[in-house]
N, C-alpha and C. Protein backbone atom coordinates (compact mmCIF):
# COMPACT_ATOMS: atom_id res chain seq x y z
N UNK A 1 -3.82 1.98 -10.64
CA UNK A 1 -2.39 2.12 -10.72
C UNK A 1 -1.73 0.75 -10.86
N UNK A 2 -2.11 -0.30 -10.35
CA UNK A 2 -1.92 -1.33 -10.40
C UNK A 2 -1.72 -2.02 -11.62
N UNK A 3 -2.78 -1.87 -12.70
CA UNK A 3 -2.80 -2.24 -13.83
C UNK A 3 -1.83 -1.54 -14.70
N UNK A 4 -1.50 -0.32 -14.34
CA UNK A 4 -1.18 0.98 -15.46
C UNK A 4 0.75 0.35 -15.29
N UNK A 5 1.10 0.01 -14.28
CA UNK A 5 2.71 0.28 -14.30
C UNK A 5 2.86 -1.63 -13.86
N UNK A 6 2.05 -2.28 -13.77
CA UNK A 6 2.28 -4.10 -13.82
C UNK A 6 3.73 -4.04 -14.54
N UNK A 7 3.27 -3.77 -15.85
CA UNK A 7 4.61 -4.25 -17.02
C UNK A 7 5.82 -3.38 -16.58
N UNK A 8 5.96 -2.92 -16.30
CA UNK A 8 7.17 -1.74 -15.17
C UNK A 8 7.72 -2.39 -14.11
N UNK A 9 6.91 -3.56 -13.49
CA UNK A 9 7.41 -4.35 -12.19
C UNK A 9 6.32 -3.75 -11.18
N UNK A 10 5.66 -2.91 -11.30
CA UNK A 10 5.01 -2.74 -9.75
C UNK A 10 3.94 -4.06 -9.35
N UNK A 11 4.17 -4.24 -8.10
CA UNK A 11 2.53 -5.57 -7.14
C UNK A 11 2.16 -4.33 -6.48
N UNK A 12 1.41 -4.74 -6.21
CA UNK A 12 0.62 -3.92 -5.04
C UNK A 12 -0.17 -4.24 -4.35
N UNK A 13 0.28 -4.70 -2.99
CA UNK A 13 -0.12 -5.53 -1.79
C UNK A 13 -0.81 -4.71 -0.50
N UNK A 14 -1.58 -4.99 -0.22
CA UNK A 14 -2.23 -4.44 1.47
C UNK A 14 -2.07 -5.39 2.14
N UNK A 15 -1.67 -4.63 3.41
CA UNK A 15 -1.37 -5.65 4.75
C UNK A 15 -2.51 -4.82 5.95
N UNK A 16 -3.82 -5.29 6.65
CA UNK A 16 -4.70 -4.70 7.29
C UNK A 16 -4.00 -5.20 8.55
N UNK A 17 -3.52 -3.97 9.47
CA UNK A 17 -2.79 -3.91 10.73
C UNK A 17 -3.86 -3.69 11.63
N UNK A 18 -5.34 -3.15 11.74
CA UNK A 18 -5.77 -2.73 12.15
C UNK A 18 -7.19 -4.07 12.64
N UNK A 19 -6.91 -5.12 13.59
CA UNK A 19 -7.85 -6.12 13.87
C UNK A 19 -9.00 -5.98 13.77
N UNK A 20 -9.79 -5.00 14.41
CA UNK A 20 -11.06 -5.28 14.48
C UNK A 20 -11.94 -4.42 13.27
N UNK A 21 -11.09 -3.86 12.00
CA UNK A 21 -11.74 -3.68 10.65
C UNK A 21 -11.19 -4.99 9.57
N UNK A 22 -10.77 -6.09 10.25
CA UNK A 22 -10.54 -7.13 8.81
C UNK A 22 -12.09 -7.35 8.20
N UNK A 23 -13.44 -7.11 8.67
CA UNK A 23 -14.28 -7.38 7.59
C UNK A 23 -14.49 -6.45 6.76
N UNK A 24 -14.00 -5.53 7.23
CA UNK A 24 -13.83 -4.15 6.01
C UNK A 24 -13.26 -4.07 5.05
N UNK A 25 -12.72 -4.75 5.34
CA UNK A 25 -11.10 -4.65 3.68
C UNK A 25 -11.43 -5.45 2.57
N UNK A 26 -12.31 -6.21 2.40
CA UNK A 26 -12.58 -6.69 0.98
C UNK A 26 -13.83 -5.70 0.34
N UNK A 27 -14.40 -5.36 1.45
CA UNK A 27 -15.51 -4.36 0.86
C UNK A 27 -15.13 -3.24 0.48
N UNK A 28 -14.39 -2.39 1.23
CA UNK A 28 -13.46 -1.10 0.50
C UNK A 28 -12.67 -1.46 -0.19
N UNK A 29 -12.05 -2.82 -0.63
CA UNK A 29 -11.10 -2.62 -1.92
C UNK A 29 -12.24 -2.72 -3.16
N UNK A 30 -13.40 -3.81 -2.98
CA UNK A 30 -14.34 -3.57 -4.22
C UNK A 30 -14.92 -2.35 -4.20
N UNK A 31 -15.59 -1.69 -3.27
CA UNK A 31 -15.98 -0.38 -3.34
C UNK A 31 -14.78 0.63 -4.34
N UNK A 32 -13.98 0.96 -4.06
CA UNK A 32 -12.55 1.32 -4.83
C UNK A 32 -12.21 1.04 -6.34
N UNK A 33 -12.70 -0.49 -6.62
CA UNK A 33 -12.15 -1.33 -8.10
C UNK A 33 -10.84 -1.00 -8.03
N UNK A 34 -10.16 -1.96 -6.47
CA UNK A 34 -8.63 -1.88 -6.29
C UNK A 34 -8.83 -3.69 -6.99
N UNK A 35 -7.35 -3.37 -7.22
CA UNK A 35 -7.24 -4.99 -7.88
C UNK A 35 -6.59 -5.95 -6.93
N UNK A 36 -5.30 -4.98 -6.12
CA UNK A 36 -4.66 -5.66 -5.42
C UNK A 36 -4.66 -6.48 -4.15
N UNK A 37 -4.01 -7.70 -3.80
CA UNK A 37 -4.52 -8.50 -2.93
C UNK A 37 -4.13 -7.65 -1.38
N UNK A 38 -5.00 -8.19 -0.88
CA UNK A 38 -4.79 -7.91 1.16
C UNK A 38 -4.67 -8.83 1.92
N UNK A 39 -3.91 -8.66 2.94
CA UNK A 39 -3.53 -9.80 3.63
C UNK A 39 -3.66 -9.68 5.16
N UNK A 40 -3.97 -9.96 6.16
CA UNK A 40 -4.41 -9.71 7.27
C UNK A 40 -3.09 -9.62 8.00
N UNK A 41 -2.50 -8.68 8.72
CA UNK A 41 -1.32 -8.40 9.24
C UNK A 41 -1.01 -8.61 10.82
N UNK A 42 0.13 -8.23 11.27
CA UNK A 42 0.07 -8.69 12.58
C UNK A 42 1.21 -7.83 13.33
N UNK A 43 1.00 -8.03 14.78
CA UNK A 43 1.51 -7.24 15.53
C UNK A 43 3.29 -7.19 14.57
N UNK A 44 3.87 -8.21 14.52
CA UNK A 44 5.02 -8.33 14.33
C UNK A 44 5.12 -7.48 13.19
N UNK A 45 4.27 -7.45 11.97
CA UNK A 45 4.78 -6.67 11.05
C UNK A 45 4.48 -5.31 11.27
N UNK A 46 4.00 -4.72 12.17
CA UNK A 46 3.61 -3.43 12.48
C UNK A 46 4.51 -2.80 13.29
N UNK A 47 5.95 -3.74 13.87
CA UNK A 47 6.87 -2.92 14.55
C UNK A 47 7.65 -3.03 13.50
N UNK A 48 7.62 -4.22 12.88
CA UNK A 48 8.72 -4.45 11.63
C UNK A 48 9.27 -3.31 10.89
N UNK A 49 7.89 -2.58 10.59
CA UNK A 49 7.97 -1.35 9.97
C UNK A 49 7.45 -0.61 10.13
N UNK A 50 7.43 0.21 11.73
CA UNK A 50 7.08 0.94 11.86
C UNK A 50 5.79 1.85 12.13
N UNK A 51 4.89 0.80 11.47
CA UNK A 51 3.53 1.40 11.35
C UNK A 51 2.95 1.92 12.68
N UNK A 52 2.99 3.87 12.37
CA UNK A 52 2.27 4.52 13.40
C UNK A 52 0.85 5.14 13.08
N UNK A 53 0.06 4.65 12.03
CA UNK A 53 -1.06 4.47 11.99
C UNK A 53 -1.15 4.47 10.35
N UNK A 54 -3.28 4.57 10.35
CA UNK A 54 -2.94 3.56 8.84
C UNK A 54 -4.40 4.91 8.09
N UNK A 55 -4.10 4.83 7.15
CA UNK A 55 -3.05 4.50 5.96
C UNK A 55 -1.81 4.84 5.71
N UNK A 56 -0.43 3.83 6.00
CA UNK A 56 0.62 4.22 5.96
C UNK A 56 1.47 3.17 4.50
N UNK A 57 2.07 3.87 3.44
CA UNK A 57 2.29 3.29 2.03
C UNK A 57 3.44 3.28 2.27
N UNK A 58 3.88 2.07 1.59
CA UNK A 58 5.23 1.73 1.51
C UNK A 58 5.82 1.28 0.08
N UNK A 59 7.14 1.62 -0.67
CA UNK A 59 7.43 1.49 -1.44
C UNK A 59 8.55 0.52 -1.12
N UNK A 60 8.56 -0.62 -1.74
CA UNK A 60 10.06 -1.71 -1.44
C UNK A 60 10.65 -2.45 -2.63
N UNK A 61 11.62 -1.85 -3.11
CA UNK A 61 12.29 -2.60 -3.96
C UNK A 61 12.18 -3.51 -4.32
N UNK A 62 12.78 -4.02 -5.57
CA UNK A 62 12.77 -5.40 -5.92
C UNK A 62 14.39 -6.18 -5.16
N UNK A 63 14.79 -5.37 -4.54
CA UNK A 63 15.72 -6.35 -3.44
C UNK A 63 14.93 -6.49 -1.91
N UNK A 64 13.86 -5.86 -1.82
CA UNK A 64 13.20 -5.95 -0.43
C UNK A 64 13.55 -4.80 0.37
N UNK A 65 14.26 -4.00 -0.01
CA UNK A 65 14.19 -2.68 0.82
C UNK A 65 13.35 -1.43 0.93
N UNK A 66 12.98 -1.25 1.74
CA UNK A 66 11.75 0.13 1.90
C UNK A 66 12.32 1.29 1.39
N UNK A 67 11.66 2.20 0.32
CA UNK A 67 12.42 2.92 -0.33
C UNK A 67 11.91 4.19 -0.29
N UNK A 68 10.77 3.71 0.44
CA UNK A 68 9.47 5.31 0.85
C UNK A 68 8.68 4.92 1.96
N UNK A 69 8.60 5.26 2.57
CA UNK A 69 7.01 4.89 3.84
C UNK A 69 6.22 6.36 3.48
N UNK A 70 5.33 6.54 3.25
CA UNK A 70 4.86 7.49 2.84
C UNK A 70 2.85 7.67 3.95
N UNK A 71 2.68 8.77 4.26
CA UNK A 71 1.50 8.47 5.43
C UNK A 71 0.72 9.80 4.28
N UNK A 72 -0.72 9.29 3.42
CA UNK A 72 -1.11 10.33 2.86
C UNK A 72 -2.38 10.63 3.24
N UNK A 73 -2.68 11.22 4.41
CA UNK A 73 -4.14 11.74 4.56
C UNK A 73 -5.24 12.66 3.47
N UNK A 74 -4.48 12.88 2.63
CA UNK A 74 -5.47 13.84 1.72
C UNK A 74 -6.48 13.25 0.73
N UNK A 75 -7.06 14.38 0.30
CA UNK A 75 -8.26 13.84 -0.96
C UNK A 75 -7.24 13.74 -2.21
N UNK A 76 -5.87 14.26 -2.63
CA UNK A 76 -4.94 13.81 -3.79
C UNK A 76 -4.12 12.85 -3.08
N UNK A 77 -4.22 12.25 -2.48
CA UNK A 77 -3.44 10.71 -1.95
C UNK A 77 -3.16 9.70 -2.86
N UNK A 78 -3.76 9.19 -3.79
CA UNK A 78 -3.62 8.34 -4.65
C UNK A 78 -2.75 9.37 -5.82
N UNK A 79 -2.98 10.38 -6.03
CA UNK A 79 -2.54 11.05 -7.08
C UNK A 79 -0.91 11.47 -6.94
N UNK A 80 -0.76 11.48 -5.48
CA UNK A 80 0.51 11.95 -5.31
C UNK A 80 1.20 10.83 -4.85
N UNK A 81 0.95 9.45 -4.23
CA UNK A 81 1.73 8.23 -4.61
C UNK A 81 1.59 7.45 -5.84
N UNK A 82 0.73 8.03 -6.99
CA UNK A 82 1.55 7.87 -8.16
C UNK A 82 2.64 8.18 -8.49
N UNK A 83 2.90 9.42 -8.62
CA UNK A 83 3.74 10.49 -8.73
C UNK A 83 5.21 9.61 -8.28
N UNK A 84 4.94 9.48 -7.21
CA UNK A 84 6.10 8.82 -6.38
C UNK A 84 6.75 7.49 -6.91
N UNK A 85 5.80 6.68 -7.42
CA UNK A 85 6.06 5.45 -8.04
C UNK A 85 6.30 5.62 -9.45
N UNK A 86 5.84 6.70 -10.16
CA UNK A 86 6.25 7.18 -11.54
C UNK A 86 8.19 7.02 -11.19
N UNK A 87 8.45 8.13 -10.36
CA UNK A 87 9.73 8.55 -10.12
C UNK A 87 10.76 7.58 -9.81
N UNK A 88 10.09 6.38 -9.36
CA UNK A 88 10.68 5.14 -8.97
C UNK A 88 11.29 4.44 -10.04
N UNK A 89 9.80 3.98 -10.81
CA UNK A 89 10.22 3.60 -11.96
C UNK A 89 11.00 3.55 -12.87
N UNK A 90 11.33 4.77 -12.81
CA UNK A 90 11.85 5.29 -14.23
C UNK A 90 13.33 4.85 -14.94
């Protein structure tokens, strides 16, 4: 998804809130062939916004405002925050 909507304006950033899996997160993003960068997160940004557990997606403007928090447990998870970012786009 990353690649597909770039020229549209989308980044697509991970923030790992969760301490004691940071050696996990470069291996599940290559496992994946995610492109996007991760960044090791911290208490502060986890009240910042909310985060009540993870995987929790966030959509934020190009003025910096959160425009979706979105929590997708399913096997169409990726398919249906496309969807969402299609609608954004547009």
């Amino acid at each position: 998804m990353t690649e597909k909507y770039r020229g549209k304006g989308l980044t697509v950033l991970a923030v790992n809130i969760v301490e004691k899996q940071d050696d996990l997160v470069q291996p599940f993003l290559d496992e994946k062939h995610y492109t996007f960068a991760a960044f090791k997160g911290s208490p502060d940004i986890k009240k910042a916004y909310g985060v009540g557990g993870a995987p929790t997606e966030y959509v934020i403007d190009r003025q910096g405002r959160v425009v979706a928090k979105v929590r997708l447990n399913s096997d169409d998870r990726e398919r249906q925050f496309e969807k969402l970012v299609e609608s954004l786009l547009q």
